[in-house]
N, C-alpha and C. Protein backbone atom coordinates (compact mmCIF):
# COMPACT_ATOMS: atom_id res chain seq x y z
N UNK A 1 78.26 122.77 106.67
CA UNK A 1 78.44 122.05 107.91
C UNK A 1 79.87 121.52 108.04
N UNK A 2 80.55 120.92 107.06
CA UNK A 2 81.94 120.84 107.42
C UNK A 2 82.31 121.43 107.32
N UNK A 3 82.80 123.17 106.64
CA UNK A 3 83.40 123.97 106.99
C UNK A 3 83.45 124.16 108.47
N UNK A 4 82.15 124.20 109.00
CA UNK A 4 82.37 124.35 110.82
C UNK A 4 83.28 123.57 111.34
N UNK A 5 82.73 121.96 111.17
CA UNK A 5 83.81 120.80 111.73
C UNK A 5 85.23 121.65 111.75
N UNK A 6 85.32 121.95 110.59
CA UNK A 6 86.99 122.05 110.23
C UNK A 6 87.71 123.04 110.99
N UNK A 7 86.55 124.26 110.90
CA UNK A 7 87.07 125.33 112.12
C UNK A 7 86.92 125.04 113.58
N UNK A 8 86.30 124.22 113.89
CA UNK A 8 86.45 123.65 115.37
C UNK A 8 87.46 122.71 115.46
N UNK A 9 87.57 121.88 114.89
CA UNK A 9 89.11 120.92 114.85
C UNK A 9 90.44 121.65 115.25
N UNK A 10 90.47 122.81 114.17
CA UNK A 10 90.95 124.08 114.08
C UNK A 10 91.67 124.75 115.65
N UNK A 11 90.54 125.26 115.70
CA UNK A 11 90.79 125.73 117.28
C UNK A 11 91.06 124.64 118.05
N UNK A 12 90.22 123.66 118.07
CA UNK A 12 90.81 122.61 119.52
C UNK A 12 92.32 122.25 119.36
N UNK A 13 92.78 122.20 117.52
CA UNK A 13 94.29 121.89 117.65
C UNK A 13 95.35 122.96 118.34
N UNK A 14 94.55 123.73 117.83
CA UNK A 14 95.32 125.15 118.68
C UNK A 14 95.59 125.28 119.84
N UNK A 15 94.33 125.15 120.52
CA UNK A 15 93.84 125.77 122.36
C UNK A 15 95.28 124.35 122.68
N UNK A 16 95.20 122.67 121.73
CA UNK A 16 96.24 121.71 122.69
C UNK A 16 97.37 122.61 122.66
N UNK A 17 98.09 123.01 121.76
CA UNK A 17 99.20 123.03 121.13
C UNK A 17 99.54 124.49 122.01
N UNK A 18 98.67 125.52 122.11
CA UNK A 18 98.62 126.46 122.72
C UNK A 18 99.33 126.26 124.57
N UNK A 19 98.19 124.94 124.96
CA UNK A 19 98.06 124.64 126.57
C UNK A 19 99.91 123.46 126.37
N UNK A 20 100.17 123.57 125.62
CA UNK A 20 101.47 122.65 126.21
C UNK A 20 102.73 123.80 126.65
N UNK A 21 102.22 125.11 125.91
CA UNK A 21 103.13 126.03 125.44
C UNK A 21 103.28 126.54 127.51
N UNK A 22 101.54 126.76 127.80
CA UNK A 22 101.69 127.55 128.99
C UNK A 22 101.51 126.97 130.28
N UNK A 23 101.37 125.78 130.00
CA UNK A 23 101.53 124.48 131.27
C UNK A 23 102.66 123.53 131.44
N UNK A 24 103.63 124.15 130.45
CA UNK A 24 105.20 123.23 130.37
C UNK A 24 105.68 123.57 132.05
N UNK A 25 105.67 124.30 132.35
CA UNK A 25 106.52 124.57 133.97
C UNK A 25 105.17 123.89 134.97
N UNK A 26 104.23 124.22 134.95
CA UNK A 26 103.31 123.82 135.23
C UNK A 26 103.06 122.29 136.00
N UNK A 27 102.95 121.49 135.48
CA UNK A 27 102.49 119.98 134.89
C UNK A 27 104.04 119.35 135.17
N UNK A 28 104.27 118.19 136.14
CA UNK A 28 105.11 117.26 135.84
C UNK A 28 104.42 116.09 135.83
N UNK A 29 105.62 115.41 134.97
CA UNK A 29 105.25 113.91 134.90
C UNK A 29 106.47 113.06 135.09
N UNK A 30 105.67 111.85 135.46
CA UNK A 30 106.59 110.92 136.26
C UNK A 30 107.90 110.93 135.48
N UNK A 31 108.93 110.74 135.80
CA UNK A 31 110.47 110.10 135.04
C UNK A 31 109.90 109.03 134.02
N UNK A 32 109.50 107.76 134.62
CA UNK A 32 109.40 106.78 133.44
C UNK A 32 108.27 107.25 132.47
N UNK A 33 107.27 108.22 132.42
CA UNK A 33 106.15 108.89 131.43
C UNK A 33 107.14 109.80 130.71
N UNK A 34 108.22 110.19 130.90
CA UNK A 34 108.29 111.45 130.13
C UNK A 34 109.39 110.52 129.24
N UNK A 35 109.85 109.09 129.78
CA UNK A 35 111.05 108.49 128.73
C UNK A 35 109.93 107.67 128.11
N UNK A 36 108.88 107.48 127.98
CA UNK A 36 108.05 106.80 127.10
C UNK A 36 107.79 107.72 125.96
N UNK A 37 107.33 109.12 126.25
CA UNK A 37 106.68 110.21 125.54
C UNK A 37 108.14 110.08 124.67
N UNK A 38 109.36 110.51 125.24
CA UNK A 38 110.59 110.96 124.41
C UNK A 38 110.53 109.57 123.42
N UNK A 39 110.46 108.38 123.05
CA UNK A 39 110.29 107.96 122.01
C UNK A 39 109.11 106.91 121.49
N UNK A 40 107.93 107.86 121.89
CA UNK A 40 106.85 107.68 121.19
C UNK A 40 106.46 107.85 119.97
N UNK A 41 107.26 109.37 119.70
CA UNK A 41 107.60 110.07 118.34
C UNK A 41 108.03 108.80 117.10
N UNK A 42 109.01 108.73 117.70
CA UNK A 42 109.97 107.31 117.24
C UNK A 42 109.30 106.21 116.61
N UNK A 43 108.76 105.81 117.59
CA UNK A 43 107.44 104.38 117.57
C UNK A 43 106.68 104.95 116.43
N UNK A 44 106.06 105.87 116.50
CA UNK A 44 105.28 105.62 115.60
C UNK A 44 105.21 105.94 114.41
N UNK A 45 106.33 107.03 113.72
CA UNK A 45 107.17 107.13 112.95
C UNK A 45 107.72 105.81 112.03
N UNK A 46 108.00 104.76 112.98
CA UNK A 46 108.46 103.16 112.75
C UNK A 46 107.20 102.47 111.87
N UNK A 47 106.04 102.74 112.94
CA UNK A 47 104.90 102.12 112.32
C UNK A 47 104.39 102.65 111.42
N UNK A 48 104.19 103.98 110.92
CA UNK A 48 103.69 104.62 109.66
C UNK A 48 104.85 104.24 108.42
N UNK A 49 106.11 104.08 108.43
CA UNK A 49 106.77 103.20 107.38
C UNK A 49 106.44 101.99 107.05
N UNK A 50 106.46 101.58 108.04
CA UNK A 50 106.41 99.89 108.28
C UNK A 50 105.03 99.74 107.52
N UNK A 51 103.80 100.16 108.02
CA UNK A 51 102.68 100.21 107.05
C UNK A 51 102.27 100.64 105.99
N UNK A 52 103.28 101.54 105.75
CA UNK A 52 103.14 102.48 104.43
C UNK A 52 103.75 101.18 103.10
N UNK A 53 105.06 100.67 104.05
CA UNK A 53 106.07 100.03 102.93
C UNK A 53 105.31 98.60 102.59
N UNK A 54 104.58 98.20 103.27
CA UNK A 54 104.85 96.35 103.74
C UNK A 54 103.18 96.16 102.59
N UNK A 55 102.15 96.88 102.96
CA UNK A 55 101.03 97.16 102.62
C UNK A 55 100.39 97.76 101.48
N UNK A 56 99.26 97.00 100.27
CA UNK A 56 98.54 97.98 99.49
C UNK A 56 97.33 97.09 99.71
N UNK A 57 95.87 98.21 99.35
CA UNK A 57 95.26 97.69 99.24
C UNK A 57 94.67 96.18 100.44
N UNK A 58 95.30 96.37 101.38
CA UNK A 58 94.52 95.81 102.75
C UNK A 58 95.23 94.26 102.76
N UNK A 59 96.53 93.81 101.59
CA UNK A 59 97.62 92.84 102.17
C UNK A 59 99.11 93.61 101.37
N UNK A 60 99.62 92.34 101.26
CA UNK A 60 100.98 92.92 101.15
C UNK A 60 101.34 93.66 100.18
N UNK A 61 102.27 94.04 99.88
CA UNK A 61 102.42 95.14 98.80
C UNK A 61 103.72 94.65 97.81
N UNK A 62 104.14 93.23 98.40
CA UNK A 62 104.93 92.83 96.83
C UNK A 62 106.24 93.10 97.27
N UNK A 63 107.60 92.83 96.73
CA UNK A 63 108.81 92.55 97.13
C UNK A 63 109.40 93.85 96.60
N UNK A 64 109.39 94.80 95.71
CA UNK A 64 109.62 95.86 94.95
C UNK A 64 109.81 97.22 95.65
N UNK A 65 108.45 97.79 96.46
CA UNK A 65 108.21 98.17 97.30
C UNK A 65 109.42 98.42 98.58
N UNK A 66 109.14 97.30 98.91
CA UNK A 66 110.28 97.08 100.00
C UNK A 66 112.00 97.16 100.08
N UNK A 67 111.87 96.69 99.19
CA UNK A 67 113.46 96.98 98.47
C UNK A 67 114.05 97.99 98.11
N UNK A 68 112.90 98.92 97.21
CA UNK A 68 113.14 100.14 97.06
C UNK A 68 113.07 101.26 98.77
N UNK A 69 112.23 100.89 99.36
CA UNK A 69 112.50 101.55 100.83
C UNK A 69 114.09 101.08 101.48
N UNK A 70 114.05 99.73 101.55
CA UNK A 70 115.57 99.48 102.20
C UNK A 70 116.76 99.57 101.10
N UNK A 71 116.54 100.55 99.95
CA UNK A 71 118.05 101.14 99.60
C UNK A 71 117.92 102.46 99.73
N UNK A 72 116.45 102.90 99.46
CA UNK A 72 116.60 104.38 100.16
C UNK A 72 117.48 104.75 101.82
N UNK A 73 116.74 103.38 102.75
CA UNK A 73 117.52 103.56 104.43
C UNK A 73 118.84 103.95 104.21
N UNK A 74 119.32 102.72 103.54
CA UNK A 74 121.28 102.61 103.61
C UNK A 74 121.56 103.88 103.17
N UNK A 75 120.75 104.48 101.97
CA UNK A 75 121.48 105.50 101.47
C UNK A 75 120.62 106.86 102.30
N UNK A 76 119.57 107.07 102.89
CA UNK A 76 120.06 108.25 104.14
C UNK A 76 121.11 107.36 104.75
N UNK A 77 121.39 106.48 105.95
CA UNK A 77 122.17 106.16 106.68
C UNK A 77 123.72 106.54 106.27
N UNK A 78 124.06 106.05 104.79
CA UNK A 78 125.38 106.62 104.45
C UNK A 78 125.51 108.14 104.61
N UNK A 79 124.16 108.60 104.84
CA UNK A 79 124.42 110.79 104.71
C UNK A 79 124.60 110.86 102.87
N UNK A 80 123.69 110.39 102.59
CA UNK A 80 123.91 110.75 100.92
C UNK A 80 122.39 111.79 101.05
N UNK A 81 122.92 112.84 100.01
CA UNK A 81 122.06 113.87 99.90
C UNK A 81 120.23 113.34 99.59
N UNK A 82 119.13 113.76 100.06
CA UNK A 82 118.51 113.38 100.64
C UNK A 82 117.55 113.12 99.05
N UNK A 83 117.83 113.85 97.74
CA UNK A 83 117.82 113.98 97.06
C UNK A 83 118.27 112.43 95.71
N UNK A 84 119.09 112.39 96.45
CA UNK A 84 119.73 111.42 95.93
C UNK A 84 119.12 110.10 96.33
N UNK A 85 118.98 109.74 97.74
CA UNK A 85 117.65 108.93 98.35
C UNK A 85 116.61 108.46 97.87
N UNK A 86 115.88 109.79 97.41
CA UNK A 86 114.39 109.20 97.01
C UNK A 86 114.52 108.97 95.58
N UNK A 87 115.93 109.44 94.96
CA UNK A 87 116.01 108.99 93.43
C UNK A 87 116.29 107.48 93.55
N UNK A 88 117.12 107.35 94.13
CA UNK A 88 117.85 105.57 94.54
C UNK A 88 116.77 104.74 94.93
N UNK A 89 115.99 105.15 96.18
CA UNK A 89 114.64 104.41 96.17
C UNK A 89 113.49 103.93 95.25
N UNK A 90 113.17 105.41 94.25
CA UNK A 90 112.61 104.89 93.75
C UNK A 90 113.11 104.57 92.20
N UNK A 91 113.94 104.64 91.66
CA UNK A 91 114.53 103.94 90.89
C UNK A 91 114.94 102.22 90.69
N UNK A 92 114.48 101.95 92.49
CA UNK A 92 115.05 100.65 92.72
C UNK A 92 113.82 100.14 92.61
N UNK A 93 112.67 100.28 93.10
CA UNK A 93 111.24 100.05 92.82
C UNK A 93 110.61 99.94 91.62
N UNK A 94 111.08 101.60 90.48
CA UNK A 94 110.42 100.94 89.59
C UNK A 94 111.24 100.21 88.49
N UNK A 95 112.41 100.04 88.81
CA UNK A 95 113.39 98.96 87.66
C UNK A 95 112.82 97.75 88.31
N UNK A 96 113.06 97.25 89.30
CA UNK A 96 112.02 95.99 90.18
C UNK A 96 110.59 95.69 89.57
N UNK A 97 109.89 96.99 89.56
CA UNK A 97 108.35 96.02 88.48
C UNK A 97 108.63 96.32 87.69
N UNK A 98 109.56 97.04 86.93
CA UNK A 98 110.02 96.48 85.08
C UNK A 98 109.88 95.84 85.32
N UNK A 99 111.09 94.91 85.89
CA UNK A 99 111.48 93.07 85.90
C UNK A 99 110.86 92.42 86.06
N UNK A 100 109.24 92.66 86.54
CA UNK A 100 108.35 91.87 86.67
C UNK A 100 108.59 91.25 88.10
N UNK A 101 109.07 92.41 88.97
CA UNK A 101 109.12 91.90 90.61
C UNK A 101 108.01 92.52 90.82
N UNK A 102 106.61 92.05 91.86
CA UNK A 102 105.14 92.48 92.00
C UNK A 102 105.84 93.53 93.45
């Protein structure tokens, strides 16, 4: 029975993804709908960090965490190889709960 679910999910993701492809000329939308849509992406992008970083376990997630996300930012923002990022991030996190930062 969930194999089915999964193949119907399946297709319905398709048939959307399909219908944006052949209703783009099609379909307008208002000026101020289409500058909401253009950074909706954005928004919520914001909020899946923001909850990912701030959060464990259903409260906060401790000062470590966070720190290690905001030296990863600076260092994409500087254009440091992206590589280098998630080493700096999380290097900064887990030297932080060495130290006994929660």
């Amino acid at each position: 029975m969930t194999f089915t679910w999964v193949l119907v999910l399946a297709a319905g993701t398709y048939a959307l993804r399909l219908a944006g492809v052949l209703l783009r000329e099609r379909v307008r939308m208002p000026e101020w709908a289409e500058r909401l849509v253009s950074i909706a992406a954005t928004t919520l992008l914001v909020a899946l960090v923001a909850t990912a970083t701030l959060t464990a376990d259903g409260g906060f997630a401790g000062w470590a965490r966070p720190t290690g996300v905001a030296v990863g930012a600076l260092a994409a923002w500087r254009r440091l190889p992206f590589f280098v990022v998630v080493v700096l991030a999380a290097s900064t996190t887990a030297l932080l709960r060495w130290a006994g930062v929660p």
